[in-house]
Protein backbone atom coordinates (compact mmCIF):
# COMPACT_ATOMS: atom_id res chain seq x y z
CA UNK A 1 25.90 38.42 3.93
CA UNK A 2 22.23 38.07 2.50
CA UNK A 3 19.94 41.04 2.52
CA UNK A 4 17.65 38.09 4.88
CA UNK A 5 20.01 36.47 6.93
CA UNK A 6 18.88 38.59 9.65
CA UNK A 7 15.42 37.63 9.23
CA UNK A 8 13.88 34.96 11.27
CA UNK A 9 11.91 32.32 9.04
CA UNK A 10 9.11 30.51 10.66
CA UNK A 11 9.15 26.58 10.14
CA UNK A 12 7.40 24.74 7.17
CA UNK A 13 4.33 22.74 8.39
CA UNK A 14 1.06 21.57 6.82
CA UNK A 15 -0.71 24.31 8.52
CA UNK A 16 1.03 26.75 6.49
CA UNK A 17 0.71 25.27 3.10
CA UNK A 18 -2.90 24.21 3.63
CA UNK A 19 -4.44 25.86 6.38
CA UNK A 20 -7.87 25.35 5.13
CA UNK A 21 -8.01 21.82 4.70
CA UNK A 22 -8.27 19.06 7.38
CA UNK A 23 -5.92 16.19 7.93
CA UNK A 24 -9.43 13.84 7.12
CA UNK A 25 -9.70 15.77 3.54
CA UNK A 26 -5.79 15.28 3.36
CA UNK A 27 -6.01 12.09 3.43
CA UNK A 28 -8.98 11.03 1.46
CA UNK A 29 -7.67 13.58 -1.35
CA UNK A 30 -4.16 12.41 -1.42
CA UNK A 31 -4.54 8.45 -0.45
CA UNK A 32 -8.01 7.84 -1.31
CA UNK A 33 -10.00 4.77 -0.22
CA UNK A 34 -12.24 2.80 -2.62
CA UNK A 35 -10.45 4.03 -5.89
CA UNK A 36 -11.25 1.44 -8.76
CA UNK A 37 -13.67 -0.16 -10.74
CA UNK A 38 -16.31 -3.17 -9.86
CA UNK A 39 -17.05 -5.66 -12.56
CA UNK A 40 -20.74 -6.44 -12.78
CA UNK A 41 -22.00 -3.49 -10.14
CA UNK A 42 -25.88 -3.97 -8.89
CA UNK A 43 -25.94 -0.06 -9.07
CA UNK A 44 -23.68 2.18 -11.41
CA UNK A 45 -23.96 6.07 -12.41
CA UNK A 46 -21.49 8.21 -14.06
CA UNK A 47 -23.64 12.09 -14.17
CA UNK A 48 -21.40 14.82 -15.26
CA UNK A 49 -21.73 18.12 -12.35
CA UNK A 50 -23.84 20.48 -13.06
CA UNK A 51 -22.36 24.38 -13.95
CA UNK A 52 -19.32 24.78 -15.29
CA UNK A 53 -16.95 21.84 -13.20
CA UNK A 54 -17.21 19.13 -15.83
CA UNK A 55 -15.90 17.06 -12.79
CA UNK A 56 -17.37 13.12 -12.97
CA UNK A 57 -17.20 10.21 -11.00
CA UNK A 58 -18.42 6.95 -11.66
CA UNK A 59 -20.12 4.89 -9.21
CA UNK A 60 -20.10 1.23 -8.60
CA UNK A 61 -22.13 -0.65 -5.96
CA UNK A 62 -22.01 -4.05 -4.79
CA UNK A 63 -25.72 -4.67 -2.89
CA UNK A 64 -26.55 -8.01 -0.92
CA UNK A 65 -29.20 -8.18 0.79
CA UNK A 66 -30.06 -4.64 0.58
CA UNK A 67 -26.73 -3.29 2.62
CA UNK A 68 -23.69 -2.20 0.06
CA UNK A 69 -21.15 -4.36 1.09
CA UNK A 70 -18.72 -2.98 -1.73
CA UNK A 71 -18.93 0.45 -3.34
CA UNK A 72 -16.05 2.10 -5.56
CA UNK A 73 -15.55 4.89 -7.71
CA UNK A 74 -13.39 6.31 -10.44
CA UNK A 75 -13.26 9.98 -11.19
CA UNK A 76 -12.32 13.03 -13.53
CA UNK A 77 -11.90 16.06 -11.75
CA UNK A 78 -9.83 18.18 -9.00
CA UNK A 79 -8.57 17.21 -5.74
CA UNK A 80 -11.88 18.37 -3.73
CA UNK A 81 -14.13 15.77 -6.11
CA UNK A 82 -11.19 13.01 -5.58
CA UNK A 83 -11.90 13.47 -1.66
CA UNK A 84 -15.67 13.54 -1.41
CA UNK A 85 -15.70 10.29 -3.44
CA UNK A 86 -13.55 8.52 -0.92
CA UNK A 87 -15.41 10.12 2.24
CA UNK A 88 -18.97 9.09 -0.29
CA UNK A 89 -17.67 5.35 -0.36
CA UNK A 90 -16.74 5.35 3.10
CA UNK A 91 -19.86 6.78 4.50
CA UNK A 92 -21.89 3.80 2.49
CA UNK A 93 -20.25 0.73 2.90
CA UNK A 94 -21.94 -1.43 5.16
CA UNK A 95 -25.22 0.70 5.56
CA UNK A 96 -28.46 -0.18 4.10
CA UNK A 97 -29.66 1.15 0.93
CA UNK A 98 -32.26 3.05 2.63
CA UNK A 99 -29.62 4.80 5.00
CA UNK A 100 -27.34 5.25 2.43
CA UNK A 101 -30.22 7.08 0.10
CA UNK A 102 -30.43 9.38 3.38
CA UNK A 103 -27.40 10.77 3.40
CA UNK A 104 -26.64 14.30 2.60
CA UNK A 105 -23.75 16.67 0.75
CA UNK A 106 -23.17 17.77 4.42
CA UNK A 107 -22.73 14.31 5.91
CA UNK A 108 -19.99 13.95 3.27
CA UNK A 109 -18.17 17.47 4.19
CA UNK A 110 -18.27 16.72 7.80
CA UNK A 111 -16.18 12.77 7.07
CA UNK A 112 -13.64 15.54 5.51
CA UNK A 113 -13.57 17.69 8.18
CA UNK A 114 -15.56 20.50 6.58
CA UNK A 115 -15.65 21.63 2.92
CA UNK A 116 -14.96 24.68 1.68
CA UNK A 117 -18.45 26.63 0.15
CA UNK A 118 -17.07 26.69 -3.00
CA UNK A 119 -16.04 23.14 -3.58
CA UNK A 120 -19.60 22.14 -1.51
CA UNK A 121 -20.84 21.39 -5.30
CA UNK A 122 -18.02 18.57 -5.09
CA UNK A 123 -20.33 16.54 -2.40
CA UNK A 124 -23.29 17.66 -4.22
CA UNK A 125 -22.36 15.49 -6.97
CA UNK A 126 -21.27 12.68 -5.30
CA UNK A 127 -24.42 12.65 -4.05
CA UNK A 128 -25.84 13.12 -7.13
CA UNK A 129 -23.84 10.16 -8.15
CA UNK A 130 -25.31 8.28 -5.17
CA UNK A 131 -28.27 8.57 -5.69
CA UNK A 132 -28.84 7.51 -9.59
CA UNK A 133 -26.37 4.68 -8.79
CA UNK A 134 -29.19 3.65 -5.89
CA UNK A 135 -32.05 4.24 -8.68
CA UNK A 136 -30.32 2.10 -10.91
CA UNK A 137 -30.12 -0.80 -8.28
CA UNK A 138 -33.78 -0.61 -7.76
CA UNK A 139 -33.83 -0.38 -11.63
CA UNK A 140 -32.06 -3.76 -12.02
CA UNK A 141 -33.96 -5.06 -9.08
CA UNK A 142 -37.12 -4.27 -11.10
CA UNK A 143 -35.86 -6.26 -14.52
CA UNK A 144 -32.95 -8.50 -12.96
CA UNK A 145 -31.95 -10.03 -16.62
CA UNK A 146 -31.41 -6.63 -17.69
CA UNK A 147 -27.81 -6.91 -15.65
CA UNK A 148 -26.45 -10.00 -18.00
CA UNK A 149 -26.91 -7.24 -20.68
CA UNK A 150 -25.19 -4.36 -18.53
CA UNK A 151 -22.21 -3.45 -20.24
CA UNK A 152 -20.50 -2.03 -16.59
């Protein structure tokens, strides 16, 4: 007989392996929405985080009629940064470009449930990302044959 077959073992559930994070995070971490890449995107930004992360995600907006009917995004980084640009793409599609220049890092943590303070940077750069993806829209919008030269 084991020195612990005396010992009662509680059951395995997600609470215990990741107490912290929601089932919304879960699932915009592990199955994210809006992964990919859009050819010819009316907005695009790929900024790097700021401090020492080095996590990126690239941005890519489809814009009619100034709602974002498409938006995806590709990025480098941990699981925190994989979720926020999910719940980012989410939040966006189908809003205006004005509402969608309004949103905030904690707009982004509450579609995940809540964010841990040390991964909050994570939403900060997706709305970093947001918003120079937004600038270059009203970039191309300013100088529209400038997009037939757009490499993105």
């Amino acid at each position: 007989m084991s020195r612990d077959d005396n010992k009662q073992t509680a059951p395995v559930t997600r609470e215990r392996i990741t107490p912290e994070l929601s089932d919304a995070f879960l699932t915009h971490g592990l199955t994210p929405s809006n992964l990919g890449m859009l050819p010819q995107p009316d907005g695009f930004a790929q900024p790097r985080a700021d401090g020492s992360c080095n996590d990126v995600i690239e941005l890519y907006l489809r814009v009619r009629d100034g709602v974002i009917i498409d938006a995806r995004y590709m990025t480098e980084g941990c699981l925190h940064t994989v979720a926020c640009g999910s719940a980012l793409t989410t939040l966006i599609k189908g809003k205006s470009v004005e509402q969608a220049y309004q949103l905030e890092a904690e707009d982004i943590a509450a579609e995940l449930g809540g964010l841990d303070p040390a991964h909050m940077h994570c939403a900060d750069l997706a709305l970093k990302t947001l918003r120079h993806a937004l600038q270059d829209y009203y970039e191309k919008r300013r100088s529209p044959w400038q997009k037939l030269y757009d490499k993105t």
